[in-house]
Structures are given as C-alpha cells and as structure tokens.
C-alpha atoms as a PDB file:
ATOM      1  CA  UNK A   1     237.899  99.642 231.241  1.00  0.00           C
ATOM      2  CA  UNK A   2     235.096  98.660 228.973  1.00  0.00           C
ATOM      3  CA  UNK A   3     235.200  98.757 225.538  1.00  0.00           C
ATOM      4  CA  UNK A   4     233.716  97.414 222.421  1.00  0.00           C
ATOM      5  CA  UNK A   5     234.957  94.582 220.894  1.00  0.00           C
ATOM      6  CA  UNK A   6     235.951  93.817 216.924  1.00  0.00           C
ATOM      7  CA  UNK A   7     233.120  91.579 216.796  1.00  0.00           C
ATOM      8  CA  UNK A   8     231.207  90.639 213.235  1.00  0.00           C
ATOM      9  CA  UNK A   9     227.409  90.675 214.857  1.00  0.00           C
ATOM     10  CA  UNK A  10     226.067  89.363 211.477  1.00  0.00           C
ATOM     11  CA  UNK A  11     228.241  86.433 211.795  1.00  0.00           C
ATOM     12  CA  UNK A  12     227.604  86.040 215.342  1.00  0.00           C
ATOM     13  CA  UNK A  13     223.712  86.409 214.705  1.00  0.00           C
ATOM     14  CA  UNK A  14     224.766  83.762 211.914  1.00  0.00           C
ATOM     15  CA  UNK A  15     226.363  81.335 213.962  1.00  0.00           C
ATOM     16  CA  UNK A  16     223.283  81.497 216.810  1.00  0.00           C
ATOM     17  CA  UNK A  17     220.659  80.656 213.946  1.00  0.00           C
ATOM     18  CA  UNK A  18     222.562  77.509 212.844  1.00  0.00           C
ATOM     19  CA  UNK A  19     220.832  76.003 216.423  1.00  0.00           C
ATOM     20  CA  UNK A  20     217.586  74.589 214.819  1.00  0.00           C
ATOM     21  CA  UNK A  21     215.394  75.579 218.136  1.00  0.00           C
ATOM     22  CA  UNK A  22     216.122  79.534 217.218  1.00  0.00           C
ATOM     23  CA  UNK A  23     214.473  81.034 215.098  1.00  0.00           C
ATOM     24  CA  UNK A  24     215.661  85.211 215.516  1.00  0.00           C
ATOM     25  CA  UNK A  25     218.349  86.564 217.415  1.00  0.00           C
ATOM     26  CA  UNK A  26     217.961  90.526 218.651  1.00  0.00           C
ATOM     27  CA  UNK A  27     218.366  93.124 221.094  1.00  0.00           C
ATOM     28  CA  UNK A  28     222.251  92.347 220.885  1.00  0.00           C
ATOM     29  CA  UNK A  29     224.569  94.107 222.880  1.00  0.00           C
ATOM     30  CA  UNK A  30     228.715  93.329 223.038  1.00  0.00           C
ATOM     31  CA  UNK A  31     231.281  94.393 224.848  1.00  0.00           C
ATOM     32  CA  UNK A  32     234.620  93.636 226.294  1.00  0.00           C
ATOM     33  CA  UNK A  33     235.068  94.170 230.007  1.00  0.00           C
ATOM     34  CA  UNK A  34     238.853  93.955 229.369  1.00  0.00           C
ATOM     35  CA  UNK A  35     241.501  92.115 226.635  1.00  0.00           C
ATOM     36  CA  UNK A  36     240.232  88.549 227.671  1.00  0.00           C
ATOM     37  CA  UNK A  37     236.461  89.045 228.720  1.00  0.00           C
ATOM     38  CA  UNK A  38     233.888  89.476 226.145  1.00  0.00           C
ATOM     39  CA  UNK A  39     230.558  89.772 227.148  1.00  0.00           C
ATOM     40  CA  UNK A  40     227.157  89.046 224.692  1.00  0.00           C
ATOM     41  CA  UNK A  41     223.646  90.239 226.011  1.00  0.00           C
ATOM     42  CA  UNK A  42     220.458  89.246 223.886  1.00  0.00           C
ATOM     43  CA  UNK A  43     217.198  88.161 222.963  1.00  0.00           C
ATOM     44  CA  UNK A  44     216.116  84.746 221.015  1.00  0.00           C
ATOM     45  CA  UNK A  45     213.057  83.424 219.691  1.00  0.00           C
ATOM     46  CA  UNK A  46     213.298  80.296 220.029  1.00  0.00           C
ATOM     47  CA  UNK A  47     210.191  77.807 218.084  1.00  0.00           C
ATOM     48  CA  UNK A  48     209.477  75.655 220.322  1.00  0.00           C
ATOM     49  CA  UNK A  49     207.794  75.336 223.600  1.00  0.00           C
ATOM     50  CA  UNK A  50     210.284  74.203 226.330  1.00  0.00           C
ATOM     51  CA  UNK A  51     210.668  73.743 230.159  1.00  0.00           C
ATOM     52  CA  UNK A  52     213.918  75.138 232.027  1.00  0.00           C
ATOM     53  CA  UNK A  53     216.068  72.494 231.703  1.00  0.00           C
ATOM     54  CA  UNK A  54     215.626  72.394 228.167  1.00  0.00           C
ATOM     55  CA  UNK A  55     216.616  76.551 227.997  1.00  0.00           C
ATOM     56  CA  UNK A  56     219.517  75.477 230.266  1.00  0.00           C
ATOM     57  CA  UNK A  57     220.723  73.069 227.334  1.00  0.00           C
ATOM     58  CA  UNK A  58     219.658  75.775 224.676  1.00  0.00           C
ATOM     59  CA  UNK A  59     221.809  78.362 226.708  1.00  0.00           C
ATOM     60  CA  UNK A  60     224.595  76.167 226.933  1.00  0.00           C
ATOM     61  CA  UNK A  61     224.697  75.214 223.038  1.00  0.00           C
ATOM     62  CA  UNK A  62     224.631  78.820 222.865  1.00  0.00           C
ATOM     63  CA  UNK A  63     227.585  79.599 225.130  1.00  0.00           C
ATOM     64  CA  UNK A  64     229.963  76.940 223.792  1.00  0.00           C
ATOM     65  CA  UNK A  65     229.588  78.278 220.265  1.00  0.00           C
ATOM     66  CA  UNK A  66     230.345  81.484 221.006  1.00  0.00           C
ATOM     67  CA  UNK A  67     233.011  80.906 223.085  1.00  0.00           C
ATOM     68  CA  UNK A  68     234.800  78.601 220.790  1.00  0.00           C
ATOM     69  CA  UNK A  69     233.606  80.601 217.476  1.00  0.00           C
ATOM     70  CA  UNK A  70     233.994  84.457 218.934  1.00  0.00           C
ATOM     71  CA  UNK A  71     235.729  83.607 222.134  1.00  0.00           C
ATOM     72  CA  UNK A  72     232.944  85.193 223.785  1.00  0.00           C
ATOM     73  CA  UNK A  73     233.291  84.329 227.381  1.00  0.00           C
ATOM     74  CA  UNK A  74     230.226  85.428 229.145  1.00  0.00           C
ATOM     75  CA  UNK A  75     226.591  85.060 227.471  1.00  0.00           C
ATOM     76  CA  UNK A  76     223.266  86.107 228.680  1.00  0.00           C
ATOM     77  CA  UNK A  77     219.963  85.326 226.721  1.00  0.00           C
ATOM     78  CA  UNK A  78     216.347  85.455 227.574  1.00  0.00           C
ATOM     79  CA  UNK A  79     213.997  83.395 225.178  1.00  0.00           C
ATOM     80  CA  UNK A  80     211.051  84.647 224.198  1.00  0.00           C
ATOM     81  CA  UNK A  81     208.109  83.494 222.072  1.00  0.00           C
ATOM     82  CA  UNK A  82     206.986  85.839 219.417  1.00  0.00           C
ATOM     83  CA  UNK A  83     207.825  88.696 221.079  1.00  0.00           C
ATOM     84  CA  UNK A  84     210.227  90.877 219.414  1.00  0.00           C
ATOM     85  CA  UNK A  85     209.970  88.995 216.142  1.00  0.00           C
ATOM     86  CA  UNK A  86     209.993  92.968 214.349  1.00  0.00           C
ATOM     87  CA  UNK A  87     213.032  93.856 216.073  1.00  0.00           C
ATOM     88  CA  UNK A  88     216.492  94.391 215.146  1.00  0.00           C
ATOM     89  CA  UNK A  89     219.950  93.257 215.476  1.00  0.00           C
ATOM     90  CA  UNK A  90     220.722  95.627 217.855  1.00  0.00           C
ATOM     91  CA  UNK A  91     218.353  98.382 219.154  1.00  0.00           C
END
C-alpha cells in the first residue's frame, strides 16, 4: 500500500542543488510504494544547455545521491530550462 515516506524534502532539495548543472529543484512529489521502495518525482532547472546523454549522466548523479543519501530507490526528473523557475517545492 502506498504511503508517504519520513522524508526531509528541504534536505533532499538540498542535496540535488549541490550538482553544479542544477540550478532549482520543484514540482516534488514522494512516496513509498512499500517499506523498501521509495519513489521521487520532479522537476529541475538545470543551467546549461545539454544533449541526452549528458541528461542521462545528470539523471544518474541524481539517482545515486539519493539513493545512497535518502535511500530513494526510484527517481524520475524532467529538466527544463526556465520554465518553472517561480514554482515551489512541491505544488
């Protein structure tokens, strides 16, 4: 059954901005799909202009520091450019 996890999102949005290629984290959504699966949805801006594999290595950086700082096992981002600069955390 899915649940929400005891997750700090500040520190998680913390953690993501310490990658120098992102610039704002938002649209965040967590939750656990049971005691061992975690699951992050969300939206970066990211500052510079990239091709696919380069957001496939972006993605990844992303992934391994969650999993190893929140043990967040399943991540899914989309990258944007300005948009959503104005948004927040969560919506």
């Amino acid at each position: 059954m899915e649940a929400s996890p005891k997750i700090d999102l500040d520190a998680v949005q913390e953690a993501i901005l310490t990658i120098p290629e992102i610039i704002k984290v938002h649209h965040v959504h967590v939750w656990m799909i049971d005691e061992n699966h975690i699951m992050l949805d969300a939206h970066i801006n990211v500052k510079i202009s990239c091709n696919i594999a380069q957001l496939d290595e972006l993605y990844d950086k992303v992934d391994k520091l969650l999993n190893d700082k929140f043990n967040i096992t399943h991540v899914t981002l989309q990258a944007e450019g300005s948009r959503g600069l104005d948004d927040s955390l969560i919506d």
